[in-house]
C-alpha atoms as a PDB file:
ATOM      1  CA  UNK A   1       7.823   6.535   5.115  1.00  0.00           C
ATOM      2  CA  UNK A   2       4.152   6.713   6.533  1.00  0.00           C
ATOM      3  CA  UNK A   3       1.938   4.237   6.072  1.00  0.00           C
ATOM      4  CA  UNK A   4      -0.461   5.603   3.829  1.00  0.00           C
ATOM      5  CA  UNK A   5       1.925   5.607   1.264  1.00  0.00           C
ATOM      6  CA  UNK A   6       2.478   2.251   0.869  1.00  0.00           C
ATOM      7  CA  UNK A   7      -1.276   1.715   0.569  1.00  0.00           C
ATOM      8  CA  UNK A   8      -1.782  -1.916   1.343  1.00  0.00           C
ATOM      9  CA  UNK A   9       1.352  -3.026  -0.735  1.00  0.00           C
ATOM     10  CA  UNK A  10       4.054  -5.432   0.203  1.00  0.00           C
ATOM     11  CA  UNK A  11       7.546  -4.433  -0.009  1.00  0.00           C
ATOM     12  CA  UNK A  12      10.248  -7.300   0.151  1.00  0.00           C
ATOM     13  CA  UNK A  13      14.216  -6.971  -0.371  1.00  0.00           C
ATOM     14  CA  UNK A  14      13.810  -8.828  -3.701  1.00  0.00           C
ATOM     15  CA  UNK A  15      11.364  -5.436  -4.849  1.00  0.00           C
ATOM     16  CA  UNK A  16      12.602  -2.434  -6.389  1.00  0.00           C
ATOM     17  CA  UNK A  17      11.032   0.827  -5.355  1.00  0.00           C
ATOM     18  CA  UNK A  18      11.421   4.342  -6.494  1.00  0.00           C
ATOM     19  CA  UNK A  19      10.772   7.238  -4.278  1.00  0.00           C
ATOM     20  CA  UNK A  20       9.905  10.828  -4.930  1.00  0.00           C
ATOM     21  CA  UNK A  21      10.230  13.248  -2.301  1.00  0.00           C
ATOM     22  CA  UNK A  22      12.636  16.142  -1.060  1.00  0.00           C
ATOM     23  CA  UNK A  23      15.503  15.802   1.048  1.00  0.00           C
ATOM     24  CA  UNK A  24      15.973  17.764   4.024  1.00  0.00           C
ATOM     25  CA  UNK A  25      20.290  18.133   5.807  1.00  0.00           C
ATOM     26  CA  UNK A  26      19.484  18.964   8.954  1.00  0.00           C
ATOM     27  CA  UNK A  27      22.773  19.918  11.792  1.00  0.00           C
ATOM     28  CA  UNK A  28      25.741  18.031  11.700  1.00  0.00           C
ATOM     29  CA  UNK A  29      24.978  16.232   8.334  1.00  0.00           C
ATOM     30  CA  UNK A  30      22.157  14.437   8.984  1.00  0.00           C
ATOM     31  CA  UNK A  31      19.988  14.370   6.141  1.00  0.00           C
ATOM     32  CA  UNK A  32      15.977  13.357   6.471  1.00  0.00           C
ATOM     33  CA  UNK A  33      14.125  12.361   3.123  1.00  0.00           C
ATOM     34  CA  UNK A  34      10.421  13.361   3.213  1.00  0.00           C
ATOM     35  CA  UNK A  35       8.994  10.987   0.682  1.00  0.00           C
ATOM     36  CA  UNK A  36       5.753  12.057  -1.004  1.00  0.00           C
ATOM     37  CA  UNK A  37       5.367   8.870  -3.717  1.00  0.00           C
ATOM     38  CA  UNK A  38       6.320   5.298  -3.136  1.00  0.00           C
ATOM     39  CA  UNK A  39       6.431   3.082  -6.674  1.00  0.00           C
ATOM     40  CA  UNK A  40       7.261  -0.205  -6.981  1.00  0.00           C
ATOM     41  CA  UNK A  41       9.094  -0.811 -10.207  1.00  0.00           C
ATOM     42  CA  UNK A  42       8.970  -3.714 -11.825  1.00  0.00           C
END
């Protein structure tokens, strides 16, 4: 997740975040998620 996207926010293990993005399976399985929008949900 770049930087940018979390724009100064602080995310802990107690915080629940949603993300948009696409997903991307590359060879062999491996899947990639290319997250445009970070939320934190409260």
């Amino acid at each position: 997740i770049d930087d940018k996207l979390f724009a100064g926010r602080t995310v802990t293990p107690q915080n629940t975040v949603r993300l948009h993005g696409e997903v991307d399976v590359e060879h062999y399985g491996y899947r990639e998620i290319d997250v445009d929008v970070l939320e934190i949900v409260k």
